[in-house]
C-alpha atoms as a PDB file:
ATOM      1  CA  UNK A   1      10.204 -14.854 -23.736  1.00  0.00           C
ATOM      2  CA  UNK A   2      12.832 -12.620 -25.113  1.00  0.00           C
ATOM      3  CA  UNK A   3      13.484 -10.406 -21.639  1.00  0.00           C
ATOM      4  CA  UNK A   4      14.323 -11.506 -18.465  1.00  0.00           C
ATOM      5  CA  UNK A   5      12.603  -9.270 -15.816  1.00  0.00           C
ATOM      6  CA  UNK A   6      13.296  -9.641 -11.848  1.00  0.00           C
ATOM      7  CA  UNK A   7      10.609 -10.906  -9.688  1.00  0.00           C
ATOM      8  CA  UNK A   8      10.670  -7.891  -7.588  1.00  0.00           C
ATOM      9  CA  UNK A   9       7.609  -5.753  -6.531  1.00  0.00           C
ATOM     10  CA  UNK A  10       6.988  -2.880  -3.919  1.00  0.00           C
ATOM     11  CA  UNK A  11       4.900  -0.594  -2.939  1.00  0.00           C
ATOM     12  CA  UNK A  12       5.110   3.673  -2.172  1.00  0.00           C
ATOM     13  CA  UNK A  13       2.549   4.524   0.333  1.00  0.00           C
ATOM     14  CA  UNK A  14       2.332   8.162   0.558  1.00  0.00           C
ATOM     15  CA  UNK A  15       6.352   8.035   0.391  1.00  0.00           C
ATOM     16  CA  UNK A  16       6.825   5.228   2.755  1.00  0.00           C
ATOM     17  CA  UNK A  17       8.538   2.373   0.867  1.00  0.00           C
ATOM     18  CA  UNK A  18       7.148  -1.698   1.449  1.00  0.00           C
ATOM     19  CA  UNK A  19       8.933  -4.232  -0.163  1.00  0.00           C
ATOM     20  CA  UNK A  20       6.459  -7.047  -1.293  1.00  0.00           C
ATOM     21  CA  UNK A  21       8.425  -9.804  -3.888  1.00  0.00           C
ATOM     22  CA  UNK A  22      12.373  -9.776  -3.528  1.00  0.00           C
ATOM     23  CA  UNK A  23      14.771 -12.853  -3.127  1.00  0.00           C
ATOM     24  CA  UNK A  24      14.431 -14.210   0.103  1.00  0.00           C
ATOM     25  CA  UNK A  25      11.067 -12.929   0.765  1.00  0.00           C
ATOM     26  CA  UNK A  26       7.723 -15.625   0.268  1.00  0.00           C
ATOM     27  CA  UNK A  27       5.921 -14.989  -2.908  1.00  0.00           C
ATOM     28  CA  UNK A  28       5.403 -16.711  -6.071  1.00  0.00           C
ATOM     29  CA  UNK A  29       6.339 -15.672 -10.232  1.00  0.00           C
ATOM     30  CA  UNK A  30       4.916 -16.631 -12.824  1.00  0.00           C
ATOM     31  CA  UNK A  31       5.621 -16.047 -16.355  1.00  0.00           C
ATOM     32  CA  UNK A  32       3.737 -17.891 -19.522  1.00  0.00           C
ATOM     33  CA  UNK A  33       3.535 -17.605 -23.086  1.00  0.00           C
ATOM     34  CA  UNK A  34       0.664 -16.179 -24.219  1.00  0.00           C
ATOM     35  CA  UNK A  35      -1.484 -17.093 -27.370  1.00  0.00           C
ATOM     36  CA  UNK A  36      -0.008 -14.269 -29.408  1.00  0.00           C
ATOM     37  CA  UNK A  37       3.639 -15.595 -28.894  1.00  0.00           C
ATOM     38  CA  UNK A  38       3.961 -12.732 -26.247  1.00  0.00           C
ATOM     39  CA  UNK A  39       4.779 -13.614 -22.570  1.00  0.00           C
ATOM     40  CA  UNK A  40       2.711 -12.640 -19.553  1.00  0.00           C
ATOM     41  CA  UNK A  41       4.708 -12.539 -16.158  1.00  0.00           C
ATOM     42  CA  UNK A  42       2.957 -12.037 -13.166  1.00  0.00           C
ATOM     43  CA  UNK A  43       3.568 -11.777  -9.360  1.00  0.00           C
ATOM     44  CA  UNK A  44       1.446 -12.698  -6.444  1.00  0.00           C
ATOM     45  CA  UNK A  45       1.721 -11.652  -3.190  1.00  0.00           C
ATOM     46  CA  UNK A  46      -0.404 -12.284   0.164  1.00  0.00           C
ATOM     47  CA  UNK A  47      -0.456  -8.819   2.316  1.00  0.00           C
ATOM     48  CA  UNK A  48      -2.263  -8.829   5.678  1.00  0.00           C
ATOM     49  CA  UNK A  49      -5.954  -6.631   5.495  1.00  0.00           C
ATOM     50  CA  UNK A  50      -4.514  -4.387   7.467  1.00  0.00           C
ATOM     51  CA  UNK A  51      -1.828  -3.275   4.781  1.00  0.00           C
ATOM     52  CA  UNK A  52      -4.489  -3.250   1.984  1.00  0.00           C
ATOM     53  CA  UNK A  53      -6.405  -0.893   4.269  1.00  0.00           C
ATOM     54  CA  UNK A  54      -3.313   1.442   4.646  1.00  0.00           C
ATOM     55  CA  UNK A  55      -2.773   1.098   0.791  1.00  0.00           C
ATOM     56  CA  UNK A  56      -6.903   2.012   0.107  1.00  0.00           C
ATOM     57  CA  UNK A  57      -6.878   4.910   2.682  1.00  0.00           C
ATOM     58  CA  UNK A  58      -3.560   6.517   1.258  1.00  0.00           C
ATOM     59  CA  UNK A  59      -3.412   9.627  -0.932  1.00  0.00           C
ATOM     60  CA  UNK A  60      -0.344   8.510  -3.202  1.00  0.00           C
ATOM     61  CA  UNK A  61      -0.178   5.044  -3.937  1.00  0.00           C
ATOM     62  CA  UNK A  62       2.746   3.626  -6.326  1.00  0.00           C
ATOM     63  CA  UNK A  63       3.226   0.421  -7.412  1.00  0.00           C
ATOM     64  CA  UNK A  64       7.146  -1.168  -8.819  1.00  0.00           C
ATOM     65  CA  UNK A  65       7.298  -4.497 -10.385  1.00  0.00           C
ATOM     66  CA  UNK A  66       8.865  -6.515 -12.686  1.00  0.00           C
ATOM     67  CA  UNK A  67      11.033  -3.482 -14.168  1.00  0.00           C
ATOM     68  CA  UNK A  68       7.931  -1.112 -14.593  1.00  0.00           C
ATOM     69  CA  UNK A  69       6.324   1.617 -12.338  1.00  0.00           C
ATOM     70  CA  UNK A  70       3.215   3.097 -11.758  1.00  0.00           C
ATOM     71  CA  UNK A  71       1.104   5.095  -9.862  1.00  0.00           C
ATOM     72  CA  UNK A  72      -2.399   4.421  -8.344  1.00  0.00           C
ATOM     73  CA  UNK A  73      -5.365   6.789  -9.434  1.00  0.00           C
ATOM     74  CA  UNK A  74      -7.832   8.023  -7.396  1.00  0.00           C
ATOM     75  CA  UNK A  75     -10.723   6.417  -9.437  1.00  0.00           C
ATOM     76  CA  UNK A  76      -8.200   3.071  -8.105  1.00  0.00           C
ATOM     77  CA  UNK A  77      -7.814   4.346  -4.844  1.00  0.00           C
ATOM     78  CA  UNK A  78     -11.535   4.666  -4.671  1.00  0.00           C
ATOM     79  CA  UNK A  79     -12.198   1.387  -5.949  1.00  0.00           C
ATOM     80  CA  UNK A  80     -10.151  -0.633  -2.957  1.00  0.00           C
ATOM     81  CA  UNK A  81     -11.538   2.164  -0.102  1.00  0.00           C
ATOM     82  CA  UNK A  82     -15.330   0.609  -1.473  1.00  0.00           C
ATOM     83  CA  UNK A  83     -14.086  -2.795  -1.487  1.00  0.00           C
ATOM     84  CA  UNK A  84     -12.690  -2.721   2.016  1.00  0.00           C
ATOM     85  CA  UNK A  85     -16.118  -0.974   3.080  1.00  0.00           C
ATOM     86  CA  UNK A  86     -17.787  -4.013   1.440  1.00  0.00           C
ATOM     87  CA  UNK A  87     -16.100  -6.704   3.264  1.00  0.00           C
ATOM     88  CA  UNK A  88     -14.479  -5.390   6.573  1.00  0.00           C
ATOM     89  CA  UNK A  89     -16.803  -6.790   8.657  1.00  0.00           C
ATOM     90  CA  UNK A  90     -16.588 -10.444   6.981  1.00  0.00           C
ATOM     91  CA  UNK A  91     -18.405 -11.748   4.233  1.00  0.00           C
ATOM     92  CA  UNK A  92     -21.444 -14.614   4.330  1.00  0.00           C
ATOM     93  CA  UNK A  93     -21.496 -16.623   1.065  1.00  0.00           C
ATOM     94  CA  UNK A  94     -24.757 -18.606   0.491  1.00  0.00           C
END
């Protein structure tokens, strides 16, 4: 990789700031070389359902990480508010 980018990621929710990924918090980085030569970084985070709730049911959703920022749509937000219809009650796998 040519660029160094800080493991860092947060979270707007309808203007409140949440801090997900910074030093001294528990989450994990990753960053690989893809085929093409370029590099993928990544981070994962583990949020309780309660905060992915907040985040589907909010009007203005925007996401900072690794040095870029974006902003959820509402084809996205709709996307996680059916998800967390689908499996708030549990899920049965057969």
């Amino acid at each position: 990789p040519t660029r160094i980018r800080q493991p860092v990621m947060s979270l707007t929710i309808d203007g409140i700031p949440l801090v997900l990924a910074e030093p001294g918090r528990p989450f994990q980085a990753i960053s690989i070389c893809g085929e093409d030569g370029g590099a993928l970084d990544a981070i994962v985070v583990r949020i309780p359902f309660a905060t992915f709730r907040r985040i589907a049911s909010a009007a203005d959703v925007e996401l900072h990480a690794l040095g870029f920022d974006t902003r959820l749509t509402s084809s996205d937000l709709h996307a996680l508010q059916s998800f967390v219809t689908a499996v708030a009650d549990g899920v049965t796998l057969r």
